[in-house]
C-alpha atoms as a PDB file:
ATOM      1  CA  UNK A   1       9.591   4.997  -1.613  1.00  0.00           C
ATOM      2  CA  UNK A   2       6.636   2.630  -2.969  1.00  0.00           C
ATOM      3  CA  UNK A   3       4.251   5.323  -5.399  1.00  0.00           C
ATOM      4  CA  UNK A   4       1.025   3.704  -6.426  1.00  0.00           C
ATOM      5  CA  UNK A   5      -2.452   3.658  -5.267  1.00  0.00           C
ATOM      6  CA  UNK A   6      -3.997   3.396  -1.663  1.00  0.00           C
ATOM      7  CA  UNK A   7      -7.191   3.624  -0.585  1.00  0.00           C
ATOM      8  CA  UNK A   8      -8.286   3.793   3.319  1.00  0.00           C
ATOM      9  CA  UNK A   9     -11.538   5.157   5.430  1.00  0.00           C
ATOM     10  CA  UNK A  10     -10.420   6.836   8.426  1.00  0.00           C
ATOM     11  CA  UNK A  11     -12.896   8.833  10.585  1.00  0.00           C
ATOM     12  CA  UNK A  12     -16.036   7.199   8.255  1.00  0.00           C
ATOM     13  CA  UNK A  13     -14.376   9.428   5.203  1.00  0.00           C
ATOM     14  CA  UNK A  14     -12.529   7.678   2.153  1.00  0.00           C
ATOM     15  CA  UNK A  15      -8.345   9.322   1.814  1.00  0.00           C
ATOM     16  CA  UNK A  16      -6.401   8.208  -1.250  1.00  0.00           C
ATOM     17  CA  UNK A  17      -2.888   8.215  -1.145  1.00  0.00           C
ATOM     18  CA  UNK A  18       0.135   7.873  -3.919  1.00  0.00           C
ATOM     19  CA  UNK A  19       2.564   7.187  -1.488  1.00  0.00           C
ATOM     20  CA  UNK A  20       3.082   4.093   0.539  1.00  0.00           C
ATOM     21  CA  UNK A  21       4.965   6.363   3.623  1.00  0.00           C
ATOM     22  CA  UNK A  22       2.078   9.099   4.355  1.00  0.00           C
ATOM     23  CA  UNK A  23      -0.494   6.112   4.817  1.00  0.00           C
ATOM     24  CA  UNK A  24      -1.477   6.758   8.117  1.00  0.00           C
ATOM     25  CA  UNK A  25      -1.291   4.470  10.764  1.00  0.00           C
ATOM     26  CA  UNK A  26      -4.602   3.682  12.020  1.00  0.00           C
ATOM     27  CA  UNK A  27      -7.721   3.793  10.093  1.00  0.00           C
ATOM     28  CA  UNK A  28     -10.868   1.565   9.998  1.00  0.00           C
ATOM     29  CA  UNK A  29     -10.526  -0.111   6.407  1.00  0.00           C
ATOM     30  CA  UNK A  30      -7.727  -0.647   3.826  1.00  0.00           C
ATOM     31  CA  UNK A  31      -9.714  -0.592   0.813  1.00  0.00           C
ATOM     32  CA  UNK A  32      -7.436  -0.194  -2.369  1.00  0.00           C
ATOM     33  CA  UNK A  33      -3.618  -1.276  -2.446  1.00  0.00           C
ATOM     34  CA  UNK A  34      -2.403  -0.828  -5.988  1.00  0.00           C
ATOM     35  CA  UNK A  35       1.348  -0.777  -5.938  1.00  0.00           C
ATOM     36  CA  UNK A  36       3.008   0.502  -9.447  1.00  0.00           C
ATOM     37  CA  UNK A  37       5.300  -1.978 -10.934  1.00  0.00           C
ATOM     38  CA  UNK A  38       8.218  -0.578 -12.868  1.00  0.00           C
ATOM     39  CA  UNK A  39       8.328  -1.463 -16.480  1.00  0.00           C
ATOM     40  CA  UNK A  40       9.547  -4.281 -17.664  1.00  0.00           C
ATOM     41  CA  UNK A  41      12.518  -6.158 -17.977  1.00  0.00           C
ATOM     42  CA  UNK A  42      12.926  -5.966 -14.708  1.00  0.00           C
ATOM     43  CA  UNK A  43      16.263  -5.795 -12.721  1.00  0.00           C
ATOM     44  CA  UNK A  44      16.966  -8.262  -9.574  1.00  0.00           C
ATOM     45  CA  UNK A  45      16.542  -5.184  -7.746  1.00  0.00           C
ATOM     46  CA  UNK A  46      13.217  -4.883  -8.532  1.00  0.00           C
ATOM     47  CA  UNK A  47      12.174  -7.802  -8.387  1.00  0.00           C
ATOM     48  CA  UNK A  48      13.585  -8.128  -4.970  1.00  0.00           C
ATOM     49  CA  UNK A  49      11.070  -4.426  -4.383  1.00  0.00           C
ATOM     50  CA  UNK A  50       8.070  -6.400  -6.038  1.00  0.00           C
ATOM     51  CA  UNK A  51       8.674  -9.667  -3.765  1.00  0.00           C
ATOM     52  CA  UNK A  52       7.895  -7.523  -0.798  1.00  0.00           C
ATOM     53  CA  UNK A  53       4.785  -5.948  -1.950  1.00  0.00           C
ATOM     54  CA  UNK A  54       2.528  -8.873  -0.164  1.00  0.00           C
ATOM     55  CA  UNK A  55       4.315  -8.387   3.265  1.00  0.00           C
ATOM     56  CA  UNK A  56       3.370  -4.804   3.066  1.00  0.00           C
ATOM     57  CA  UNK A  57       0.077  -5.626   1.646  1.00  0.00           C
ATOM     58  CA  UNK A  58      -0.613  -7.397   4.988  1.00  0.00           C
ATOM     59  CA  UNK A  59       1.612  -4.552   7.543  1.00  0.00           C
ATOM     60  CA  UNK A  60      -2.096  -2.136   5.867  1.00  0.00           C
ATOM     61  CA  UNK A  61      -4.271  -5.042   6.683  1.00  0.00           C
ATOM     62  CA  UNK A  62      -2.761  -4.963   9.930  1.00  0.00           C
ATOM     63  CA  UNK A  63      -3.344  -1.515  10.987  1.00  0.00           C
ATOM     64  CA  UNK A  64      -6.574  -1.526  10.432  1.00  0.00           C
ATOM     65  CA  UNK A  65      -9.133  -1.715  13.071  1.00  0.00           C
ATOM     66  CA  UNK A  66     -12.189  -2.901  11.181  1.00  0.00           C
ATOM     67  CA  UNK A  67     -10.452  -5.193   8.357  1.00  0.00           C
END
């Protein structure tokens, strides 16, 4: 599960969310994506976690309809 900070408008209102899952899937604008990063040194499994956080960076971008 990827925690950090996520910012959307959906229905002309701003929803923040801490949770990468519950981001809905369709709103008008993606306007905050602020992943956490775990502390450092990190492990090859999270850096394998942090490699990914573009692709899902763009999946957001994706689903929105005004972006």
């Amino acid at each position: 599960m990827l925690k950090g900070e996520f910012v959307i408008k959906r229905n002309g209102k701003i929803e923040k969310y801490s949770e990468f899952e519950k981001i809905p899937s369709q709103y008008e604008h993606l306007i905050q994506f602020k992943p956490e990063y775990p502390p450092e040194p990190h492990t090859e499994e999270q850096h394998d976690q942090m490699s990914k956080y573009n692709d899902l960076l763009k999946e957001l971008m994706s689903r929105a309809s005004g972006n």
